[in-house]
N, C-alpha and C. Protein backbone atom coordinates (compact mmCIF):
# COMPACT_ATOMS: atom_id res chain seq x y z
N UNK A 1 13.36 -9.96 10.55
CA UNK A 1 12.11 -9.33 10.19
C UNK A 1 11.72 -8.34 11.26
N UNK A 2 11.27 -7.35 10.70
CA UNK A 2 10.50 -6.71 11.89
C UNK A 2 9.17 -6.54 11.80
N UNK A 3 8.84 -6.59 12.96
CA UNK A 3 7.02 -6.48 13.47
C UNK A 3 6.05 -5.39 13.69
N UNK A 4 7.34 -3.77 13.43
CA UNK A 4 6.30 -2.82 13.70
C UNK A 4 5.71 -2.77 12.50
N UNK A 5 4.33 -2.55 12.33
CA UNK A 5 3.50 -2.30 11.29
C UNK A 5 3.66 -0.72 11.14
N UNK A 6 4.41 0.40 11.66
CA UNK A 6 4.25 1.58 11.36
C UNK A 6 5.64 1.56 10.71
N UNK A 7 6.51 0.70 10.29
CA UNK A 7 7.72 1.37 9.09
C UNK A 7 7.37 1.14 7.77
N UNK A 8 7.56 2.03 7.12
CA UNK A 8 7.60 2.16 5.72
C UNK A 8 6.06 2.15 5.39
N UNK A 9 5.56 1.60 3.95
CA UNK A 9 4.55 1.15 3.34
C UNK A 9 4.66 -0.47 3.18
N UNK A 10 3.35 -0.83 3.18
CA UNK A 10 3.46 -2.51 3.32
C UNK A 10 2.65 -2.62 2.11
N UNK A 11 2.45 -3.62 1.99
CA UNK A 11 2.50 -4.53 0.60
C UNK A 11 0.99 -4.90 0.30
N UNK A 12 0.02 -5.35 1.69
CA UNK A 12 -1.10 -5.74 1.78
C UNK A 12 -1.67 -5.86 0.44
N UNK A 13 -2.49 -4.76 -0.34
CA UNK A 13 -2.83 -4.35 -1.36
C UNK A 13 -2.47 -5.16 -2.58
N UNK A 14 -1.12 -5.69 -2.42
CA UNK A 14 -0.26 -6.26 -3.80
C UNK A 14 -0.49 -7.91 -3.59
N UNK A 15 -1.07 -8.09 -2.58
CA UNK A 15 -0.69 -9.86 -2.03
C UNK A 15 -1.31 -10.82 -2.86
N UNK A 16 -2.59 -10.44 -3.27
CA UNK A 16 -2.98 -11.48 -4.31
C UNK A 16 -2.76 -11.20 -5.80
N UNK A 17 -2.76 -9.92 -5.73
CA UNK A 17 -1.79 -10.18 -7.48
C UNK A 17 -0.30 -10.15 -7.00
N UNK A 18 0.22 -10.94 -6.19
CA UNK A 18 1.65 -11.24 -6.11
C UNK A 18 1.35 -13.01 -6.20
N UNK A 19 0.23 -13.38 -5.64
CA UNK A 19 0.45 -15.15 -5.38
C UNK A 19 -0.12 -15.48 -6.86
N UNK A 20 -0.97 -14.44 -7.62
CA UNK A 20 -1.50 -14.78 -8.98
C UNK A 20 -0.16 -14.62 -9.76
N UNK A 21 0.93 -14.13 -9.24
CA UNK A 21 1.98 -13.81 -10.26
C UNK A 21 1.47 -12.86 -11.30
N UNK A 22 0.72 -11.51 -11.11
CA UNK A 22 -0.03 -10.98 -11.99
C UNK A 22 0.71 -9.40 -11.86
N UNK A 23 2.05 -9.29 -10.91
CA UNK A 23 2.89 -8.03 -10.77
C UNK A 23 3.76 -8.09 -11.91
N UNK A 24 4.23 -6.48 -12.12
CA UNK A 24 5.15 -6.42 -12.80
C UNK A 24 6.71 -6.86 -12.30
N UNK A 25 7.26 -6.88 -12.70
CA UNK A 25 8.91 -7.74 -12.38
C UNK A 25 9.60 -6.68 -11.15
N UNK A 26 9.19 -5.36 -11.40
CA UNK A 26 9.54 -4.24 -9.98
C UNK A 26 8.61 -4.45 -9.18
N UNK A 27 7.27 -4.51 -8.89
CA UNK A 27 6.25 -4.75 -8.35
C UNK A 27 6.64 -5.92 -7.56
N UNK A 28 7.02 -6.92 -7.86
CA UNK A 28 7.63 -8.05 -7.79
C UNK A 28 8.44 -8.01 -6.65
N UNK A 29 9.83 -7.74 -7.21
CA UNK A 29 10.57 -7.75 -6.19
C UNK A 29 11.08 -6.49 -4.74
N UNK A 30 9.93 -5.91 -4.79
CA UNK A 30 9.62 -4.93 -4.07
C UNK A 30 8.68 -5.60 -3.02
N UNK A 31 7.55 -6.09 -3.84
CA UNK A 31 6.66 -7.33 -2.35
C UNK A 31 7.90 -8.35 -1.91
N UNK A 32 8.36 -8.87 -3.12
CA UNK A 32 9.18 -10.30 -2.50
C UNK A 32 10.36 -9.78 -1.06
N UNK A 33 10.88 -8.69 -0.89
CA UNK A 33 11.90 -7.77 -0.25
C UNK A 33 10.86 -7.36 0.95
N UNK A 34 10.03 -6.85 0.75
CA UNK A 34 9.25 -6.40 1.83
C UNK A 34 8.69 -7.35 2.63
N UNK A 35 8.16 -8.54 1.92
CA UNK A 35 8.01 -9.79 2.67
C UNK A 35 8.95 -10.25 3.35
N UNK A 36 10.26 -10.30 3.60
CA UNK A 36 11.30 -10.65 4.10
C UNK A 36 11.30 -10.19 5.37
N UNK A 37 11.47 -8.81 5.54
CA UNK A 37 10.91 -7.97 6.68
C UNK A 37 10.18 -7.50 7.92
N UNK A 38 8.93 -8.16 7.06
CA UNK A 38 7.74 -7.50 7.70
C UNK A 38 6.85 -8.83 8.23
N UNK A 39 6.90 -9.03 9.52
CA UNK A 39 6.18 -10.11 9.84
C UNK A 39 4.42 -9.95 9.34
N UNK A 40 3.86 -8.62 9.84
CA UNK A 40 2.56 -8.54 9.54
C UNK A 40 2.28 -8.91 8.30
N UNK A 41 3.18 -8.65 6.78
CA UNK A 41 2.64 -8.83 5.72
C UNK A 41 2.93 -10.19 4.98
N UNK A 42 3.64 -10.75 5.86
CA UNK A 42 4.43 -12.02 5.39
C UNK A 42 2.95 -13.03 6.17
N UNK A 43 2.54 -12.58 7.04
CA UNK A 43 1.20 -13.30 7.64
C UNK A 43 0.35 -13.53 6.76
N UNK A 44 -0.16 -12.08 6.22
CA UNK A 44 -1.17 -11.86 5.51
C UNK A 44 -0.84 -12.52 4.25
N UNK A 45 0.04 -12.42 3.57
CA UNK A 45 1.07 -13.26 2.39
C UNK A 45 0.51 -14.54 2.41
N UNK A 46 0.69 -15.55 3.71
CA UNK A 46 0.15 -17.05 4.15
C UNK A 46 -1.05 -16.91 3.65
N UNK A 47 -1.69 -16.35 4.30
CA UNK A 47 -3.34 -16.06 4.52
C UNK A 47 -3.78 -15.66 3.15
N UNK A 48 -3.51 -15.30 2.06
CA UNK A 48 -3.93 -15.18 0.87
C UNK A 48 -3.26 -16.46 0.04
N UNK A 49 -2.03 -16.91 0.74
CA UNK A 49 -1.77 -18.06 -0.62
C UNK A 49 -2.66 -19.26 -0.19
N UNK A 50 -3.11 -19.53 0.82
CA UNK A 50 -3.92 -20.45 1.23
C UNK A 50 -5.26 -20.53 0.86
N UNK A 51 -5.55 -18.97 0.75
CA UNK A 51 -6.82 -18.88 -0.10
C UNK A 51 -7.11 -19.06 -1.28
N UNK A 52 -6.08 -18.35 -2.23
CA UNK A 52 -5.91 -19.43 -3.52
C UNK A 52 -5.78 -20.73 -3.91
N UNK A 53 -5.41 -20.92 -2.99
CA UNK A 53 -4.84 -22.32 -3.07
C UNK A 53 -6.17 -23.79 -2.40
N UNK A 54 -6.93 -23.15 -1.89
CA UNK A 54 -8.67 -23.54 -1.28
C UNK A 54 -9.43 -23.28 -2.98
N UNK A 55 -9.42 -21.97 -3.49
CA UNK A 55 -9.94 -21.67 -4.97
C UNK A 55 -9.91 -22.78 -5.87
N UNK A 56 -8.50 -23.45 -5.74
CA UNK A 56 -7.93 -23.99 -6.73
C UNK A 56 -8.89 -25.48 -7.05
N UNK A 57 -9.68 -25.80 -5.33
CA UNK A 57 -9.89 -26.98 -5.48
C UNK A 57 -11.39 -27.04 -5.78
N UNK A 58 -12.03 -25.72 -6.18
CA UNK A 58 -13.56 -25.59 -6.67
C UNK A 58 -13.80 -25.77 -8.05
N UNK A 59 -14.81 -26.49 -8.15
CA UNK A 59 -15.19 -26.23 -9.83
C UNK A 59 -15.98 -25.29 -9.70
N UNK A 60 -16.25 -25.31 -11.44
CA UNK A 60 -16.81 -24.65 -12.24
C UNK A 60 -18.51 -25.06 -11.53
N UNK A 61 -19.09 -26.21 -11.03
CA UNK A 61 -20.20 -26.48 -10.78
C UNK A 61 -20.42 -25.81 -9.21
N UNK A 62 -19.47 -25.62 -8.44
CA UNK A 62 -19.43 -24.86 -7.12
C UNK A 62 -19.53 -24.18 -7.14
N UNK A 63 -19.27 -23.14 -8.17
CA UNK A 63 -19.36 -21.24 -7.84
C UNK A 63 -20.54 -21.43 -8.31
N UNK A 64 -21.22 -22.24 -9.14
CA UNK A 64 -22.79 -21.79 -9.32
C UNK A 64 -23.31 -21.87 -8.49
N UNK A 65 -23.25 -22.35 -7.39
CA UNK A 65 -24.16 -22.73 -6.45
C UNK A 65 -24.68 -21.57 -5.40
């Protein structure tokens, strides 16, 4: 992987419609490839599936609140 954040374009942008599974199948494996790579976005990657994954455990009576 590499760590400079100045190669290429990164993924940031795509990370939660990548953990929603809500990309297209190129979209897809363009984050999944770039994640491989890129330590910064593979961080941020963690850091959003964890947040979904916190979502997962709210009801419907919690967001009213």
């Amino acid at each position: 992987m590499t760590a400079d954040p100045g190669e290429g374009p990164h993924v940031r942008q795509l990370l939660g419609a990548y953990v929603l599974d809500a990309l297209t199948a190129g979209e897809t494996r363009a984050v999944c490839r770039h994640l491989q790579y890129c330590d910064h976005c593979a961080a941020d990657y963690v850091e959003v599936a964890e947040a979904v994954s916190l979502l997962a455990l709210l009801s419907e009576e919690d967001l009213l609140e």
